[in-house]
N, C-alpha and C. Protein backbone atom coordinates (compact mmCIF):
# COMPACT_ATOMS: atom_id res chain seq x y z
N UNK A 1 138.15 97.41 -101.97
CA UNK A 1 137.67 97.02 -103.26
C UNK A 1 138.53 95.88 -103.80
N UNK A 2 138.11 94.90 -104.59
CA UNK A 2 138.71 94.12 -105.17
C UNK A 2 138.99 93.74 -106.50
N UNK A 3 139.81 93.55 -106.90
CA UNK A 3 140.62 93.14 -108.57
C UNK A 3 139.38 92.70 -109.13
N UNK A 4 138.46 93.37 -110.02
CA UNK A 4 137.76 92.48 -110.78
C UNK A 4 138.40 91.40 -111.27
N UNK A 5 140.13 91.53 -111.68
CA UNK A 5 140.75 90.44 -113.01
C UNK A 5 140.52 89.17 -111.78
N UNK A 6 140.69 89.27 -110.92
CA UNK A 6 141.33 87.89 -110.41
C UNK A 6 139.73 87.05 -110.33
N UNK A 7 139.95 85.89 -110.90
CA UNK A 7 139.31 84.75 -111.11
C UNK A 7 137.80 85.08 -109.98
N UNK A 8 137.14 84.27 -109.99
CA UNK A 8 135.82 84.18 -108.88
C UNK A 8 134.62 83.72 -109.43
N UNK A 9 134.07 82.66 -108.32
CA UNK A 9 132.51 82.34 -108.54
C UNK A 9 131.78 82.42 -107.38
N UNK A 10 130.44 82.33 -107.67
CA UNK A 10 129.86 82.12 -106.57
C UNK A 10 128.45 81.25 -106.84
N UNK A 11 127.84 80.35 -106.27
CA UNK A 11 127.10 79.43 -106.18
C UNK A 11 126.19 79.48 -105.31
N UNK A 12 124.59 80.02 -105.29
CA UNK A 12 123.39 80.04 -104.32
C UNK A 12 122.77 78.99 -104.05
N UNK A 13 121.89 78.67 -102.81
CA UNK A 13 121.02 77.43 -102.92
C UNK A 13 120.34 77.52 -101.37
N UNK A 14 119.19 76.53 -101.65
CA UNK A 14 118.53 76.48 -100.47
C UNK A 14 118.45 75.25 -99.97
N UNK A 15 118.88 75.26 -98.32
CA UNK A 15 118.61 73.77 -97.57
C UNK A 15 117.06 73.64 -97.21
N UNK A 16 116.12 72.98 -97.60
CA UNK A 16 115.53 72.09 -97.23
C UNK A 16 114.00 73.23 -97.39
N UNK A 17 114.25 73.92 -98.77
CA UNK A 17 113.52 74.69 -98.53
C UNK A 17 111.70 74.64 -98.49
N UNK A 18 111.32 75.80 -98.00
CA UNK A 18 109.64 75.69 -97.87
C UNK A 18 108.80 75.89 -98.97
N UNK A 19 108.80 76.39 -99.76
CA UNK A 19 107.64 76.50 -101.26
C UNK A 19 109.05 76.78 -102.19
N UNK A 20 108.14 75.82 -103.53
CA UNK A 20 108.83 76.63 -104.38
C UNK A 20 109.06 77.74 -105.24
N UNK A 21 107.71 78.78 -104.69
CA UNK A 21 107.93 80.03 -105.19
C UNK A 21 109.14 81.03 -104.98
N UNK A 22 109.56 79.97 -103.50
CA UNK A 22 110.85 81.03 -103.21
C UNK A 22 111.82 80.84 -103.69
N UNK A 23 112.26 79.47 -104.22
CA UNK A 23 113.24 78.92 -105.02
C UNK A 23 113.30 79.78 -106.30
N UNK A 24 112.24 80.14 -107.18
CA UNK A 24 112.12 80.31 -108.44
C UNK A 24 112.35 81.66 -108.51
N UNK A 25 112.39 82.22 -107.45
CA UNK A 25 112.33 83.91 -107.27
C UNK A 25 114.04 83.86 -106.92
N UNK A 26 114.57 82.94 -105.93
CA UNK A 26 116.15 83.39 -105.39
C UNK A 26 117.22 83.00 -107.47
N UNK A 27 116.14 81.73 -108.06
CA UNK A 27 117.02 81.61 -109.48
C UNK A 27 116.71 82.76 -109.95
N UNK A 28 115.75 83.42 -110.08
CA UNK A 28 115.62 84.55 -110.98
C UNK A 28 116.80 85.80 -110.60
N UNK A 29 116.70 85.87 -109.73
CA UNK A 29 117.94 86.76 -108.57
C UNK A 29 119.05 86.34 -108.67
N UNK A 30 119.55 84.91 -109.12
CA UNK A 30 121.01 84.63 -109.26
C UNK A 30 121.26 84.55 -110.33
N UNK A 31 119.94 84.93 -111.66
CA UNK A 31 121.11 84.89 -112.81
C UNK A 31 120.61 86.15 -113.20
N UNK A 32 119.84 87.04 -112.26
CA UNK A 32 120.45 88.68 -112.41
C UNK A 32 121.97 89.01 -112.34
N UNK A 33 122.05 88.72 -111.02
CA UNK A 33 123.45 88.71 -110.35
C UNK A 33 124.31 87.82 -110.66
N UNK A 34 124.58 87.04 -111.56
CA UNK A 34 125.53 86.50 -111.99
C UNK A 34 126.07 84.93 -111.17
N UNK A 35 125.11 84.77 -110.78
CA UNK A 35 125.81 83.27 -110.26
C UNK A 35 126.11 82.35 -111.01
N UNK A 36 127.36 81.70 -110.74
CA UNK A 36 127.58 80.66 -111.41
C UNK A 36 126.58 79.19 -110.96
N UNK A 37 125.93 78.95 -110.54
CA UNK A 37 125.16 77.93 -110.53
C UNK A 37 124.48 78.38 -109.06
N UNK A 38 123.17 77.41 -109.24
CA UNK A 38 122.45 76.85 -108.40
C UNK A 38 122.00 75.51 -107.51
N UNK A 39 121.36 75.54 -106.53
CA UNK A 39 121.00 74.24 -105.97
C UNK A 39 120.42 74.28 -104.67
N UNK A 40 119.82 72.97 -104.76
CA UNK A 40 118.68 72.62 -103.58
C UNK A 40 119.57 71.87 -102.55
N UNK A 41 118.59 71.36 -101.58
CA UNK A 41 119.49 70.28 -100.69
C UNK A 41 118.15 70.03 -99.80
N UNK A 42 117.77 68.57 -99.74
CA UNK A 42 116.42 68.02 -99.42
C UNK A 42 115.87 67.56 -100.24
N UNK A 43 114.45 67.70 -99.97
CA UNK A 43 113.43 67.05 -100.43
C UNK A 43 111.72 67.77 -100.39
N UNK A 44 111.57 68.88 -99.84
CA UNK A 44 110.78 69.16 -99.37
C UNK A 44 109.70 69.52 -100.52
N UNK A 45 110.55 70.08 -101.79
CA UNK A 45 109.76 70.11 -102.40
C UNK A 45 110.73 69.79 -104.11
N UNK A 46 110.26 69.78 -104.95
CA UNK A 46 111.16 69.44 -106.35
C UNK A 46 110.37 69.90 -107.61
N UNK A 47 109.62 70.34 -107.79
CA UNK A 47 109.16 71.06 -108.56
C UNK A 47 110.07 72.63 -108.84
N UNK A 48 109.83 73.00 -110.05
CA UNK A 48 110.27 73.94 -110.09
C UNK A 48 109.37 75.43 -110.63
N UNK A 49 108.94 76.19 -109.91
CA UNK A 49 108.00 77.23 -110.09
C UNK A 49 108.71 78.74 -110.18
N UNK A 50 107.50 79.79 -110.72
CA UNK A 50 108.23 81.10 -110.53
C UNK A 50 109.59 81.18 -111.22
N UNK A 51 110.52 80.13 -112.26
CA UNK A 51 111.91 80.61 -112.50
C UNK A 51 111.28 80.93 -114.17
N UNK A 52 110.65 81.87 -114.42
CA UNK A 52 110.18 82.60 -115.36
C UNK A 52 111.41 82.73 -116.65
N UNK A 53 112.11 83.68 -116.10
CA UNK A 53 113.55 83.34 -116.68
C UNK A 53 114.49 82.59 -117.46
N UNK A 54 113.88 81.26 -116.70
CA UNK A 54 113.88 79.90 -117.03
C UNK A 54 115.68 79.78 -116.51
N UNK A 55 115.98 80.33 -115.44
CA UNK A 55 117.27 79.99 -114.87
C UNK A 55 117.91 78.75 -115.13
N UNK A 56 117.39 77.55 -115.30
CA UNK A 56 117.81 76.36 -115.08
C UNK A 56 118.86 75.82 -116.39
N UNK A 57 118.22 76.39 -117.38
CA UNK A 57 119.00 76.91 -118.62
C UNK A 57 119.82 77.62 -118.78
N UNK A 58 119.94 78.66 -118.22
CA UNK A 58 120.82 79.60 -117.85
C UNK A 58 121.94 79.11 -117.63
N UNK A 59 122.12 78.49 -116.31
CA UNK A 59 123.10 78.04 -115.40
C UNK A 59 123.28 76.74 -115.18
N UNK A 60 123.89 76.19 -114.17
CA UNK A 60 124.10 74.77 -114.09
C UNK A 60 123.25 74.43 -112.59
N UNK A 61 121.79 73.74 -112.41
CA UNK A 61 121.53 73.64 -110.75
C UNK A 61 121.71 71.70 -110.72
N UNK A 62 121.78 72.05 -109.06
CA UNK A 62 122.29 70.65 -108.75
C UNK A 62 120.85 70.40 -107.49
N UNK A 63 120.70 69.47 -107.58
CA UNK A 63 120.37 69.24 -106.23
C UNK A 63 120.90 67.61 -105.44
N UNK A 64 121.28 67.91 -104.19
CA UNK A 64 121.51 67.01 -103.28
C UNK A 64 120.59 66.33 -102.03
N UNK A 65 120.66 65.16 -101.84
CA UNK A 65 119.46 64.72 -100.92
C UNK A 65 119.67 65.42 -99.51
N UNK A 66 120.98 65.77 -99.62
CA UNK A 66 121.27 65.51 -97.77
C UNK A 66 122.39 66.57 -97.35
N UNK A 67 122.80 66.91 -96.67
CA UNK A 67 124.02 68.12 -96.55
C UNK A 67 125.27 67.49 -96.35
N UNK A 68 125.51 66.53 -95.99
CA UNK A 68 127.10 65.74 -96.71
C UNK A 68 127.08 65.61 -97.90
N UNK A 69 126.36 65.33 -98.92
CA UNK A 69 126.01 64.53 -100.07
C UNK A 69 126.59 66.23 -100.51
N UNK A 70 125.87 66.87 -100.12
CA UNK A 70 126.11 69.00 -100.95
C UNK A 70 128.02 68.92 -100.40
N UNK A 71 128.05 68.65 -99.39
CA UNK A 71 129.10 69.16 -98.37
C UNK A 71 130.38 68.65 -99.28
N UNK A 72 130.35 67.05 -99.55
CA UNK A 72 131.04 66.54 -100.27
C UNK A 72 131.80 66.99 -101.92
N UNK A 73 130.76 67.82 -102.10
CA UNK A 73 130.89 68.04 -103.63
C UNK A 73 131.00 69.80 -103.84
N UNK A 74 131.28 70.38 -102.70
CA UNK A 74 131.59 71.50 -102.81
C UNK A 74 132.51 72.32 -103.56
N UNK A 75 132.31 73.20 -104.40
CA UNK A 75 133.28 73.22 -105.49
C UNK A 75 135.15 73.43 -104.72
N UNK A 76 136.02 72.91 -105.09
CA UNK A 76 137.57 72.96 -104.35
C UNK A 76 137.92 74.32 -104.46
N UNK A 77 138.39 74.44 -103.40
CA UNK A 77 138.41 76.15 -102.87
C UNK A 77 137.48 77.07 -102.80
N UNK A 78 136.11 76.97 -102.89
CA UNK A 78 135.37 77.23 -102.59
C UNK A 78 134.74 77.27 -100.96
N UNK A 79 134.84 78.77 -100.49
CA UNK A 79 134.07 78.60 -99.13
C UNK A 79 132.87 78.85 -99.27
N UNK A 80 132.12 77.98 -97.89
CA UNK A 80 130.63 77.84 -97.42
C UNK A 80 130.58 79.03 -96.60
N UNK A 81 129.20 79.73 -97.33
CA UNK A 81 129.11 80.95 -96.84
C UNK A 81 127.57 80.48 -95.95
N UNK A 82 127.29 80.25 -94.68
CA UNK A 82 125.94 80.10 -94.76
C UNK A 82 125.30 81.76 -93.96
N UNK A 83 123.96 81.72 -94.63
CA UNK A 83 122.99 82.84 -94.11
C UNK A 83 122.06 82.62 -92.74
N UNK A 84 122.49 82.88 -91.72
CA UNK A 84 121.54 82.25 -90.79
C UNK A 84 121.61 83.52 -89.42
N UNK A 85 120.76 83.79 -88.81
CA UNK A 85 120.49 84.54 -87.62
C UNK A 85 121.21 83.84 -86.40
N UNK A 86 122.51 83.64 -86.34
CA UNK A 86 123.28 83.24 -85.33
C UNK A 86 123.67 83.95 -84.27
N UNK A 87 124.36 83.56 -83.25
CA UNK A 87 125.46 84.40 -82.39
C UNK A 87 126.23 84.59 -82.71
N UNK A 88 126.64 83.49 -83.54
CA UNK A 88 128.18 83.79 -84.38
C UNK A 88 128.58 84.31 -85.74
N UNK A 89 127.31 84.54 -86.04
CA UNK A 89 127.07 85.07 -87.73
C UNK A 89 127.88 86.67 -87.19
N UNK A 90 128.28 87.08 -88.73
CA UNK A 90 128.73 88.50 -88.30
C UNK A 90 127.86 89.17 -89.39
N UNK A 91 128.07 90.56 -89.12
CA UNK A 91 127.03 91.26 -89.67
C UNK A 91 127.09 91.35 -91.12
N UNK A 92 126.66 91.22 -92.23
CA UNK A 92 126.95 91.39 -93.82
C UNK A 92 127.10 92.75 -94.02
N UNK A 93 126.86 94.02 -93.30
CA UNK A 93 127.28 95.57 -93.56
C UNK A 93 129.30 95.42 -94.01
N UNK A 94 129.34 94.45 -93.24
CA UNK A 94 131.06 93.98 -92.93
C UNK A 94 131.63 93.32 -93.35
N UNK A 95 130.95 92.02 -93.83
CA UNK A 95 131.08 90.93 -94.62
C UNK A 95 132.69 90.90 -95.71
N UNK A 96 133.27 90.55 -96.10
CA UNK A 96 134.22 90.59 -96.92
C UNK A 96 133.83 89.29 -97.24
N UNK A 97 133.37 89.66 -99.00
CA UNK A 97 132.96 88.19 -99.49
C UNK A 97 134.31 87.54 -100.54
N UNK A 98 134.28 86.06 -100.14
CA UNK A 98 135.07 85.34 -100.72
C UNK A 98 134.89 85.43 -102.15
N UNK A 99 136.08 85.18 -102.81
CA UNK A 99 136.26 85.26 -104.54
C UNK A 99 135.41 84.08 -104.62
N UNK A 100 135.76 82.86 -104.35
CA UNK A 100 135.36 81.69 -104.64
C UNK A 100 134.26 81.31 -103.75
N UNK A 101 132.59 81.11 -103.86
CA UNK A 101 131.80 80.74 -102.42
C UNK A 101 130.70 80.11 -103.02
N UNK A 102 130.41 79.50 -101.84
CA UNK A 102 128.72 78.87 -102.59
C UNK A 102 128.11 79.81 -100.72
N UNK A 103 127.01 80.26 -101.24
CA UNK A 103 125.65 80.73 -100.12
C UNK A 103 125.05 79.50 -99.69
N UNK A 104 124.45 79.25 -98.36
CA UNK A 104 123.83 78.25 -98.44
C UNK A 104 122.62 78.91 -97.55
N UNK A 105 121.31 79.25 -97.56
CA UNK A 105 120.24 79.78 -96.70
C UNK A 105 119.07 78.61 -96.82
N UNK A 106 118.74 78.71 -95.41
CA UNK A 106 118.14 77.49 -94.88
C UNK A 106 116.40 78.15 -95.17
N UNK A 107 115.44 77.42 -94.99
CA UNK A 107 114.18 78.15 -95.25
C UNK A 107 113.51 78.91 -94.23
N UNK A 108 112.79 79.38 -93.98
CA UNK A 108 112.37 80.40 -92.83
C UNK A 108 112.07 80.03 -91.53
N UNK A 109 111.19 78.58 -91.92
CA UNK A 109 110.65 78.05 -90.72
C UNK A 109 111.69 77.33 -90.15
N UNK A 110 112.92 77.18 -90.30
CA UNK A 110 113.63 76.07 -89.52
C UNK A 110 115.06 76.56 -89.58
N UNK A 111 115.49 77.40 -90.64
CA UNK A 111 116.73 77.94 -90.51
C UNK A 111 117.98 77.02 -91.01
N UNK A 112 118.74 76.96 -91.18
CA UNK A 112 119.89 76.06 -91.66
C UNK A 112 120.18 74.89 -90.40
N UNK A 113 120.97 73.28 -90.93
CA UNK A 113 121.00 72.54 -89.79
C UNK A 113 121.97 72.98 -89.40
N UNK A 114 121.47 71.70 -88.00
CA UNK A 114 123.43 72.42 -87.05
C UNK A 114 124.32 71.39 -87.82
N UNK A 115 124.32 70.70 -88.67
CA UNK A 115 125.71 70.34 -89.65
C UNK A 115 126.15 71.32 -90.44
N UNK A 116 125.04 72.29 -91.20
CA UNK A 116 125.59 73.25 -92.22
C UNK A 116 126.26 74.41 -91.32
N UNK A 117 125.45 74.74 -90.19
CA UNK A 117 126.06 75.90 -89.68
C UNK A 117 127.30 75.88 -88.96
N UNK A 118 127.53 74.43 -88.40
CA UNK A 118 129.19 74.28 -88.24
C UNK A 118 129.66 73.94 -89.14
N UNK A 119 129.49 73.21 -90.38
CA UNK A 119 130.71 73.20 -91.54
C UNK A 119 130.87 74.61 -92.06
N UNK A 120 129.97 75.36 -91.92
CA UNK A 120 130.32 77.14 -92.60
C UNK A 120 131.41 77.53 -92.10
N UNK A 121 132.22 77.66 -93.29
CA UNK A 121 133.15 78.77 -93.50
C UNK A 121 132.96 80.02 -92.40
N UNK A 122 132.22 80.65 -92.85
CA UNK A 122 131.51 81.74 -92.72
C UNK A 122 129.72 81.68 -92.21
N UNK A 123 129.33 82.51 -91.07
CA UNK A 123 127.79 82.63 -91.22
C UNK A 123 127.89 84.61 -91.13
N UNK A 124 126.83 84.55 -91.68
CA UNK A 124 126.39 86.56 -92.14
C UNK A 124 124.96 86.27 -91.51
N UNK A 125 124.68 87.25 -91.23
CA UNK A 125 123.41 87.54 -91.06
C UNK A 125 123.02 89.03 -91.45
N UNK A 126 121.87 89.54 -91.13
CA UNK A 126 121.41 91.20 -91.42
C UNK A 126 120.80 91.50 -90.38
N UNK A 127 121.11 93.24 -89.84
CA UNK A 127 120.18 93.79 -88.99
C UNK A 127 118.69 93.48 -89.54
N UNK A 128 118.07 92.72 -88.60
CA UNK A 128 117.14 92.47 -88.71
C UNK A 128 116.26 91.80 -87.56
N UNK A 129 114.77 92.40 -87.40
CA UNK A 129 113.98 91.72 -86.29
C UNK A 129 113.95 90.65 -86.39
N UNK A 130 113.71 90.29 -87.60
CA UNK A 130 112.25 88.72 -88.19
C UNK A 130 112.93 88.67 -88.94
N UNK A 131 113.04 87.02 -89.30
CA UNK A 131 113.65 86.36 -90.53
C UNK A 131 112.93 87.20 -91.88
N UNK A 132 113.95 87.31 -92.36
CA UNK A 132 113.66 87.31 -93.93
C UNK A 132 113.01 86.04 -94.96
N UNK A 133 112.41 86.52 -95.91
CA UNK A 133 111.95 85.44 -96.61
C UNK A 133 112.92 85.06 -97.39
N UNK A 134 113.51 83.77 -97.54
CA UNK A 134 114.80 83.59 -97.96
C UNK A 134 114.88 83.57 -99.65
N UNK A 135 114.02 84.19 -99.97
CA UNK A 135 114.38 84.93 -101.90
C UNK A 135 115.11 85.78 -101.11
N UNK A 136 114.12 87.00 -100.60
CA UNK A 136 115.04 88.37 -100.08
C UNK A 136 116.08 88.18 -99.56
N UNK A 137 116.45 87.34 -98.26
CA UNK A 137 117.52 87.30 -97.99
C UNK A 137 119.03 86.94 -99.11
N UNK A 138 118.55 86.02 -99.68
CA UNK A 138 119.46 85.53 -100.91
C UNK A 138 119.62 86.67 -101.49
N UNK A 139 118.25 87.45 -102.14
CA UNK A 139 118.62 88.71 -102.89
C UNK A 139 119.51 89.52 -102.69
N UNK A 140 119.75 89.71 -101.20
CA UNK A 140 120.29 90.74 -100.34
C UNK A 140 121.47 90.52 -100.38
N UNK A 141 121.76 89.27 -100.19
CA UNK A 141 123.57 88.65 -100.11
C UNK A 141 124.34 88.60 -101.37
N UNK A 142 123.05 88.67 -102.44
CA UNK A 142 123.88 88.84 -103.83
C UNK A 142 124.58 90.22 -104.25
N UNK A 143 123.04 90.89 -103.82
CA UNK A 143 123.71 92.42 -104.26
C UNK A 143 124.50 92.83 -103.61
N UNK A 144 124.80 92.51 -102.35
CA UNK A 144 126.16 93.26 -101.06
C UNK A 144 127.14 92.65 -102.19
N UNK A 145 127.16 91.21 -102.18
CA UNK A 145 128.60 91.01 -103.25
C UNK A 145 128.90 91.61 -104.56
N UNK A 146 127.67 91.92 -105.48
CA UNK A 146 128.14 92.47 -106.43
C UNK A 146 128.61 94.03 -106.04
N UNK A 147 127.45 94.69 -104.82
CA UNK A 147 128.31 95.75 -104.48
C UNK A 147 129.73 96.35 -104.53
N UNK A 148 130.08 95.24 -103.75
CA UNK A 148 131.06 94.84 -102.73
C UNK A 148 132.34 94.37 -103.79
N UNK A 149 132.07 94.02 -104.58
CA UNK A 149 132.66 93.54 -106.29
C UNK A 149 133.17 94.38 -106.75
N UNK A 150 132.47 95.50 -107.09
CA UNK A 150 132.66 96.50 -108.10
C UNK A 150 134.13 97.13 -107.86
C-alpha cells in the first residue's frame, strides 16, 4: 500500500484513436477517477463526443500531432505507462503503479506505435483473449490504480 500524503498524478490519453465515442467515455472515466489531465495524439479524429460530463472543463486536455511532439512534453518525472498486449507488457494483477504517470493506450485496431511502446517506461496489459475496447481498457487501468492507491 502506499502513502496517500506523498505527492502524485496521473495523466490518460489515446494514440491515434478510432471513434470518438471512445474518447468521451475514457474522459468521463478519468474525471471519475481523478486524473489530472487528458489527451489525444494524432489526428484521426478531433471532435469531441460522449464527454457528457463535460470533462474538458473539468481538467486540463492536450492534444499532440505526433508521439515525439506528446513524448517531448511529458510531464518531468513523470513515467510512460503504455497499455498494449505485448510480450513484454507485464500483467496489471501486479502492476505497481507509479506516483507520477501519464497512460498512453493505442486504439483497438492498430494498438500503440513501435515508438510509444519502446519509449514506455512501463507496458501492462490484462488477462485477456481479445483486445479490449480502449474506454474499458483505460477504465480498467484507472480503477487498479485507485485500487491500488488506497
Amino acid at each position: 500500500m502506499t502513502n496517500n500524503l506523498e505527492q502524485g498524478f496521473f495523466g490518460i490519453g489515446i494514440q491515434n484513436g478510432k471513434t470518438p465515442e471512445n474518447l468521451g467515455v475514457l474522459w468521463r472515466s478519468a474525471q471519475n477517477m481523478g486524473a489530472s489531465f487528458i489527451f489525444t495524439i494524432g489526428n484521426r479524429y478531433a471532435k469531441q463526443a460522449c464527454d457528457t460530463h463535460k470533462a474538458t472543463g473539468a481538467m486540463p486536455y492536450f492534444h499532440y500531432d505526433t508521439f515525439d511532439d506528446f513524448y517531448k512534453n511529458l510531464p518531468k518525472s513523470a513515467m510512460l505507462v503504455g497499455v498494449e498486449l505485448d510480450e513484454k507488457a507485464v500483467p496489471l494483477e501486479t502492476f505497481e503503479h507509479p506516483r507520477r504517470c501519464v497512460y498512453l493506450l493505442g486504439a483497438e485496431d492498430h494498438g500503440l506505435s513501435k515508438a510509444a511502446i519502446e519509449k514506455s517506461h512501463f507496458l501492462v496489459k490484462f488477462k485477456s483473449v481479445l483486445s479490449l475496447n480502449v474506454s474499458v481498457a483505460g477504465s480498467i487501468v484507472m480503477y487498479d490504480r485507485q485500487a491500488k492507491m488506497e
